[in-house]
Protein backbone atom coordinates (compact mmCIF):
# COMPACT_ATOMS: atom_id res chain seq x y z
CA UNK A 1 -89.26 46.78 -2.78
CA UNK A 2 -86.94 48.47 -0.70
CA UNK A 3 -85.54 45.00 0.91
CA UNK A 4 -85.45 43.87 -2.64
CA UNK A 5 -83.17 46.72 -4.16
CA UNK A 6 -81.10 46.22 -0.21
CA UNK A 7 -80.89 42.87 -1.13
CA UNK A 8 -79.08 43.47 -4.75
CA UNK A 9 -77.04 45.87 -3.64
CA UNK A 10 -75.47 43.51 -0.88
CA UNK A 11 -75.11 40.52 -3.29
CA UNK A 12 -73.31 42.94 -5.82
CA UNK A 13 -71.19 43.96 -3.16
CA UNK A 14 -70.43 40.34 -1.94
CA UNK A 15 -69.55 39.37 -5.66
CA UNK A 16 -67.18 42.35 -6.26
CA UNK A 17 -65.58 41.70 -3.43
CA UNK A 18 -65.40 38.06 -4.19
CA UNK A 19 -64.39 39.22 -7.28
CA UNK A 20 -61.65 41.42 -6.05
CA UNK A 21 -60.49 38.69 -4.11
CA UNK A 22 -60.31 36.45 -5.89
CA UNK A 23 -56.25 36.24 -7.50
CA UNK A 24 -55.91 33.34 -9.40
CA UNK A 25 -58.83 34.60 -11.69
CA UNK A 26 -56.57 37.20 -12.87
CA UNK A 27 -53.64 35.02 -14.40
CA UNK A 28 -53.98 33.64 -17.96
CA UNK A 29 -54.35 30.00 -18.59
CA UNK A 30 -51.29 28.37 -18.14
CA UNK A 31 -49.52 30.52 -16.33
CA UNK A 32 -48.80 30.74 -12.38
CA UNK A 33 -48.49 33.48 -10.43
CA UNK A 34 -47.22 34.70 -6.73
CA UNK A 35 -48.53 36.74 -4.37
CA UNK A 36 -47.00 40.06 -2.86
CA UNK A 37 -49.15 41.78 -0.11
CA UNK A 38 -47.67 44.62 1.96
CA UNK A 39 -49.04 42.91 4.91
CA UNK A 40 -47.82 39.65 4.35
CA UNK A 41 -44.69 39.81 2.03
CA UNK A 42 -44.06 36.93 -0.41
CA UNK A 43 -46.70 33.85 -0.15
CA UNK A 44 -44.38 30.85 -0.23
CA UNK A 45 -46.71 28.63 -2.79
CA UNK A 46 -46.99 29.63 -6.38
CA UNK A 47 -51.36 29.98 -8.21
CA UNK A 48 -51.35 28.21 -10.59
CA UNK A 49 -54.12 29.50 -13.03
CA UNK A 50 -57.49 27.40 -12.91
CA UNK A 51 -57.19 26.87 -9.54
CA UNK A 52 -59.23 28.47 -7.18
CA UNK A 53 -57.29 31.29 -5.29
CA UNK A 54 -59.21 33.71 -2.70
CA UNK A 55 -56.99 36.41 -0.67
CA UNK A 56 -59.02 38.76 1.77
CA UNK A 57 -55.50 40.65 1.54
CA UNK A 58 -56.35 41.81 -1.93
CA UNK A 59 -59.66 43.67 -0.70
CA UNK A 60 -57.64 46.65 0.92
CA UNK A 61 -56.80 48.85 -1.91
CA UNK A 62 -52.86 48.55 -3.16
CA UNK A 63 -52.07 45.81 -0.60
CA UNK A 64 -52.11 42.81 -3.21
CA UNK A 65 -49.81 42.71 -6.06
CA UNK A 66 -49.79 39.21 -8.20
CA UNK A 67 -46.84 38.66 -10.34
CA UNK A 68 -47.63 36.35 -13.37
CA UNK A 69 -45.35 33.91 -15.01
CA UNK A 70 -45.78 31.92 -17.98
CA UNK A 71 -43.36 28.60 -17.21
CA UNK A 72 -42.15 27.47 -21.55
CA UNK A 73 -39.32 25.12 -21.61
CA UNK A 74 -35.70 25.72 -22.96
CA UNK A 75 -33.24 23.58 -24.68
CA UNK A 76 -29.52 24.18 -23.69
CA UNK A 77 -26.68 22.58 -26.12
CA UNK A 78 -23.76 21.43 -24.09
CA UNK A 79 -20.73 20.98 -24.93
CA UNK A 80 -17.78 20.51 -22.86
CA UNK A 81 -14.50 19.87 -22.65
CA UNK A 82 -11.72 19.57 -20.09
CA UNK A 83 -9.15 17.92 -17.74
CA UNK A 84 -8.90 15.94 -14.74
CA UNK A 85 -7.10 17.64 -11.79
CA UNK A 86 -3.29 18.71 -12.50
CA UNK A 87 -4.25 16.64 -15.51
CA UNK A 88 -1.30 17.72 -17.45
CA UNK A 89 1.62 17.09 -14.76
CA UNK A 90 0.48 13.52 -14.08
CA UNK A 91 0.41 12.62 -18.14
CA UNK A 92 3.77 14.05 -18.34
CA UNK A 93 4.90 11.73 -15.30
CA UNK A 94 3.52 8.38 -16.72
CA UNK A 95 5.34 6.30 -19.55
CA UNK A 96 3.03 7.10 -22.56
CA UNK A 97 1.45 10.36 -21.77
CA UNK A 98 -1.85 9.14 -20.84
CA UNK A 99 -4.71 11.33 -21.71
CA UNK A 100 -6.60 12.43 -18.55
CA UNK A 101 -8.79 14.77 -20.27
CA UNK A 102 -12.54 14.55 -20.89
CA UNK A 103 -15.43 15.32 -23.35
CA UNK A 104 -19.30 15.90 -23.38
CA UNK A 105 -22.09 16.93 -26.45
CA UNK A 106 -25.38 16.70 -24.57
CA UNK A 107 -28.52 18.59 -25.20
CA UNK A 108 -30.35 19.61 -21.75
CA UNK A 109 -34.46 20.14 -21.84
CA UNK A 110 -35.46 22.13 -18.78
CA UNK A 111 -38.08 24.41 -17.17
CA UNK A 112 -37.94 26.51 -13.79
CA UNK A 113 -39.90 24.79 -10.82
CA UNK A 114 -43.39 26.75 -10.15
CA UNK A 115 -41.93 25.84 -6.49
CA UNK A 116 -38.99 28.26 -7.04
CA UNK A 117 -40.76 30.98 -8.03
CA UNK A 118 -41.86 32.42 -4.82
CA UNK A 119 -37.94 32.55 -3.50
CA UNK A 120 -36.79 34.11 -7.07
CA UNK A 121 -39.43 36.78 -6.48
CA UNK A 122 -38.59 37.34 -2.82
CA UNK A 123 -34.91 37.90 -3.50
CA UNK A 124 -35.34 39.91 -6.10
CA UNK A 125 -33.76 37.82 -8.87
CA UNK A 126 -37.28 37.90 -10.94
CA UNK A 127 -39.96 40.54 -9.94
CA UNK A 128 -41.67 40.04 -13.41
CA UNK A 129 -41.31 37.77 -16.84
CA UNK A 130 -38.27 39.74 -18.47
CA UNK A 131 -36.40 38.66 -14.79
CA UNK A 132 -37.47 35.24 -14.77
CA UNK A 133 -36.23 35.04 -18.35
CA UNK A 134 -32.66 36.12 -17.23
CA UNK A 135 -32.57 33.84 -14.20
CA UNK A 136 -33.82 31.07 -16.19
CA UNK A 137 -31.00 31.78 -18.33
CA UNK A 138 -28.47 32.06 -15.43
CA UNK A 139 -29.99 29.05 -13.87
CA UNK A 140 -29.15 26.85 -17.25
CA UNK A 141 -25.43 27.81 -17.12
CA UNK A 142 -25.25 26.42 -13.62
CA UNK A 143 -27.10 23.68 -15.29
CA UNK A 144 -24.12 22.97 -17.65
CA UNK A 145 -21.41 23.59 -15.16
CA UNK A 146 -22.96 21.14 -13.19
CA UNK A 147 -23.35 18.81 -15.81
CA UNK A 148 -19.68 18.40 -17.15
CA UNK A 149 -19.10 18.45 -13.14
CA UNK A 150 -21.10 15.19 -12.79
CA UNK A 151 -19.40 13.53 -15.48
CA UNK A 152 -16.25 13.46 -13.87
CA UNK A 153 -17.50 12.88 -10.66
CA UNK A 154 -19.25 9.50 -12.17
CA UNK A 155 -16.75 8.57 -14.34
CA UNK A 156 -14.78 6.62 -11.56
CA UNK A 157 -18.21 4.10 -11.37
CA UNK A 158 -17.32 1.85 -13.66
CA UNK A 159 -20.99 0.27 -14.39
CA UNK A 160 -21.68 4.09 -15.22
CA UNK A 161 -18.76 4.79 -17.64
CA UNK A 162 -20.00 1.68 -19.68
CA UNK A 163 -23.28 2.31 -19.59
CA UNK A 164 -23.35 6.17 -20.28
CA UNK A 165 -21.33 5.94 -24.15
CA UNK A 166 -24.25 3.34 -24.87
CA UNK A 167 -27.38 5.97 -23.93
CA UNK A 168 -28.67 3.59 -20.99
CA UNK A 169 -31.19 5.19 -19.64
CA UNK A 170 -30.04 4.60 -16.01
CA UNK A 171 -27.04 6.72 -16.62
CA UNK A 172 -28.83 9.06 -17.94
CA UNK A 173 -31.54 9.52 -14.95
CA UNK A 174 -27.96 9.96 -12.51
CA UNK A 175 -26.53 12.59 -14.79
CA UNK A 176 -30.21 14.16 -14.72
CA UNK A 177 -30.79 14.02 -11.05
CA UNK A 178 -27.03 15.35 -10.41
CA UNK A 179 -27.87 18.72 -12.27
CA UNK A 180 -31.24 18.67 -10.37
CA UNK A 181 -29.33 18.39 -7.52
CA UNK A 182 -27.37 20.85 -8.12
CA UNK A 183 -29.81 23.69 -9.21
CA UNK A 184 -32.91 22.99 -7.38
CA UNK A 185 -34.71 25.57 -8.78
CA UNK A 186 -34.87 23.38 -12.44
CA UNK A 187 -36.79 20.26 -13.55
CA UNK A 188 -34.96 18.25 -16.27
CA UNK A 189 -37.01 17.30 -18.97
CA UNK A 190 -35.09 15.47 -20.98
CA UNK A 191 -31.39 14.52 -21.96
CA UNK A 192 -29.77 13.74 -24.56
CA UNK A 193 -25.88 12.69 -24.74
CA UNK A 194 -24.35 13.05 -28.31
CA UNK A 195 -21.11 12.29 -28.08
CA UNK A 196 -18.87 11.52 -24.99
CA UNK A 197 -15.06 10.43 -24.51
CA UNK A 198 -14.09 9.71 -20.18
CA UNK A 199 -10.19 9.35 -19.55
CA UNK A 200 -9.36 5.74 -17.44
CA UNK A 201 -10.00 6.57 -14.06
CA UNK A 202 -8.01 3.68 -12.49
CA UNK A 203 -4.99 4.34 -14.18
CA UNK A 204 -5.83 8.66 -13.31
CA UNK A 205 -5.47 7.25 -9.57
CA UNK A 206 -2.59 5.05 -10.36
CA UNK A 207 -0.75 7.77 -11.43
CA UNK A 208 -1.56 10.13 -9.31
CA UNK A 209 -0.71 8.53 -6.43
CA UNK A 210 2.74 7.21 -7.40
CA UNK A 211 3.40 11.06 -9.08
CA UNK A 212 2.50 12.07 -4.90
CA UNK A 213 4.57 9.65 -3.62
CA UNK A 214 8.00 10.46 -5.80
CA UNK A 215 7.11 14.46 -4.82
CA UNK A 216 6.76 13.70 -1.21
CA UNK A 217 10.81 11.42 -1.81
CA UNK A 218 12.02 14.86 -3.62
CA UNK A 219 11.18 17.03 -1.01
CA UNK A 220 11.78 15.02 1.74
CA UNK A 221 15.67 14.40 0.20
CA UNK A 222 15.66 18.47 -0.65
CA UNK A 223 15.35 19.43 2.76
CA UNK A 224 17.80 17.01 4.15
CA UNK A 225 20.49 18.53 1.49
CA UNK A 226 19.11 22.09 2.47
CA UNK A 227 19.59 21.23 6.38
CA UNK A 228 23.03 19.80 5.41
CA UNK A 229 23.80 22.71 3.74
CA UNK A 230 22.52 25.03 6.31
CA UNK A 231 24.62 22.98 9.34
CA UNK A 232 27.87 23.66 6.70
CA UNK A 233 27.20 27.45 6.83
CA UNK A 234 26.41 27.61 10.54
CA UNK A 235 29.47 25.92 10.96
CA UNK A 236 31.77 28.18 8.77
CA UNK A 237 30.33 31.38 9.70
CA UNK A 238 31.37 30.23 13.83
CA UNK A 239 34.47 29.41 12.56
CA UNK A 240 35.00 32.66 10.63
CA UNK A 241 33.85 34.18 14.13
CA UNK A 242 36.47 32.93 16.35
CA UNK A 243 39.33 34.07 14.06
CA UNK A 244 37.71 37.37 14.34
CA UNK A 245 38.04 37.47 17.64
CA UNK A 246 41.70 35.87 17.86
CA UNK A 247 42.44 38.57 15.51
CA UNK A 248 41.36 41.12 17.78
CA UNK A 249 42.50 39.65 20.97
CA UNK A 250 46.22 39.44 19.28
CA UNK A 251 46.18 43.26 17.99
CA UNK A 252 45.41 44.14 21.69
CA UNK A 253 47.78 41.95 23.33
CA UNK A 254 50.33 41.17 20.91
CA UNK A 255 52.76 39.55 23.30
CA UNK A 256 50.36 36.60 23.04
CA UNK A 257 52.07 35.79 19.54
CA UNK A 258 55.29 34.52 21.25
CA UNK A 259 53.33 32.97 23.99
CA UNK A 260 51.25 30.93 21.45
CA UNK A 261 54.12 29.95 19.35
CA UNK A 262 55.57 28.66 22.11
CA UNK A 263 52.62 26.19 22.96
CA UNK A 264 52.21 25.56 19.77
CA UNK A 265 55.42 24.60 18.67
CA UNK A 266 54.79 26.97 15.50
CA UNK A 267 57.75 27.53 12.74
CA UNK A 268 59.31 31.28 12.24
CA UNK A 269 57.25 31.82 8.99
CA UNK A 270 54.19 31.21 10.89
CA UNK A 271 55.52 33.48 14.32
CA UNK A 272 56.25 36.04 11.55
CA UNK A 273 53.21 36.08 9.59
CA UNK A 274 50.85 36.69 13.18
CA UNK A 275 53.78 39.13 14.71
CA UNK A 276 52.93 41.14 11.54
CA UNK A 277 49.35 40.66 11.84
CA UNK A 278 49.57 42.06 15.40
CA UNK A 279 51.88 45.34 14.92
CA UNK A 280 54.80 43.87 15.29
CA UNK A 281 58.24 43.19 13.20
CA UNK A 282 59.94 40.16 13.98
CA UNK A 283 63.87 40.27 15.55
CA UNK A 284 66.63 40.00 12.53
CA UNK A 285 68.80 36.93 13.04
């Protein structure tokens, strides 16, 4: 009797413990959940729920936490609008005022990655539901930044650009694995492009690149009249200098007046104008 009742009480404390330990028991159907131990920090795979899930970690007391997330889907509306780069200067350059602008209606079907859900926990960004609700929602504005972002980046392909107005599927999958792409941490579902208007790329380049071209000519021809204008100063400023300093040297000396008249050959109005400068008042005839 006694190895009988020994007996029990070992198997009931082998399946409590089992029991205890065993995590992915504890999460609802459907959802998934990751694991937080004090000894470990964040496991870096998500439980999902109806798998089998055993942690020894969870049998000392407070060491396992389990954070439980229920993965739904969301539907994000897109619409966007914009420009091509400096958009407006090169339509204002080209005959005709070409429209470089572009336009996107799309509706985006999405759900966060069980795969992310280990590094949104570790940094913080969802500890529970309510914060993987808010990064979700975060998560599907990068979603449609990256979207209208991948438009315009395609738009030069010019398979893409026809097939894309038309719904072909294979643009569709590119647009789709761009946003992927660019947030990681979402699947794409589905997509679904309403309406759509791309500006002509080739003639975007076209005129871009002659618009660069007659900037580079204007600022290459403003410098030379700036240098030009700069040697004209230089030069005027020296000149300014030197009469300065003949100025100077004649109020010291101003017996230099006849002396230069002399050499020079200079008329009486002239000797009298610098005798005056320099102090002195020419001889009456």
């Amino acid at each position: 009797m006694k190895r009988v009742v020994t007996f029990i009480l070992v198997a009931a404390c082998a399946v409590a413990a089992f029991m205890v330990g065993w995590v992915s028991f504890r999460l609802e159907p459907g959802a998934w959940g990751v694991v937080r131990t004090k000894t470990g920090g964040v496991e870096e795979t998500a439980i999902e729920s109806g798998s089998f899930a055993w942690r020894w970690e969870a049998l000392l007391p407070t060491n396992l936490s389990l954070a439980e997330f229920a993965l739904s889907p969301r539907e994000l509306r897109v619409a966007s609008e914009g420009e091509l780069p400096s958009a407006a200067a090169y339509s204002a350059f080209a005959p005709g005022k070409p429209d470089f602008s572009y336009g996107l209606e799309a509706t985006l079907r999405a759900t966060i990655r069980s795969s992310a859900l280990p590094g949104l926990v570790a940094s913080g960004a969802a500890p529970d539901q309510a914060g993987l609700d808010a990064s979700f929602g975060l998560l599907l504005e990068r979603a449609k930044q990256s979207l209208a972002s991948a438009l315009v980046a395609r738009a030069g392909e010019r398979e893409f650009a026809e097939a894309l107005p038309s719904g072909e599927r294979s643009a569709i999958e590119a647009l789709a694995a761009d946003v992927e792409a660019a947030v990681p941490e979402l699947e794409v579902l589905s997509l679904t492009i309403d309406a759509v208007r791309l500006p002509d790329l080739d003639l975007y380049r076209y005129v871009r690149d002659a618009y660069r071209s007659w900037l580079d000519a204007t600022l290459a021809a403003t410098e030379a009249l700036l240098a030009d204008d700069a040697a004209f100063r230089a030069r005027d400023e020296l000149a300014l200098e030197r009469l300065e300093r003949y100025g100077e040297l004649l109020e010291r000396y101003p017996v230099l007046v006849d002396f230069l008249a002399i050499e020079a050959g200079a008329d009486p109005d002239l000797l009298g104008v610098l005798g005056t400068r320099a102090g002195r008042v020419p001889d009456a005839e």
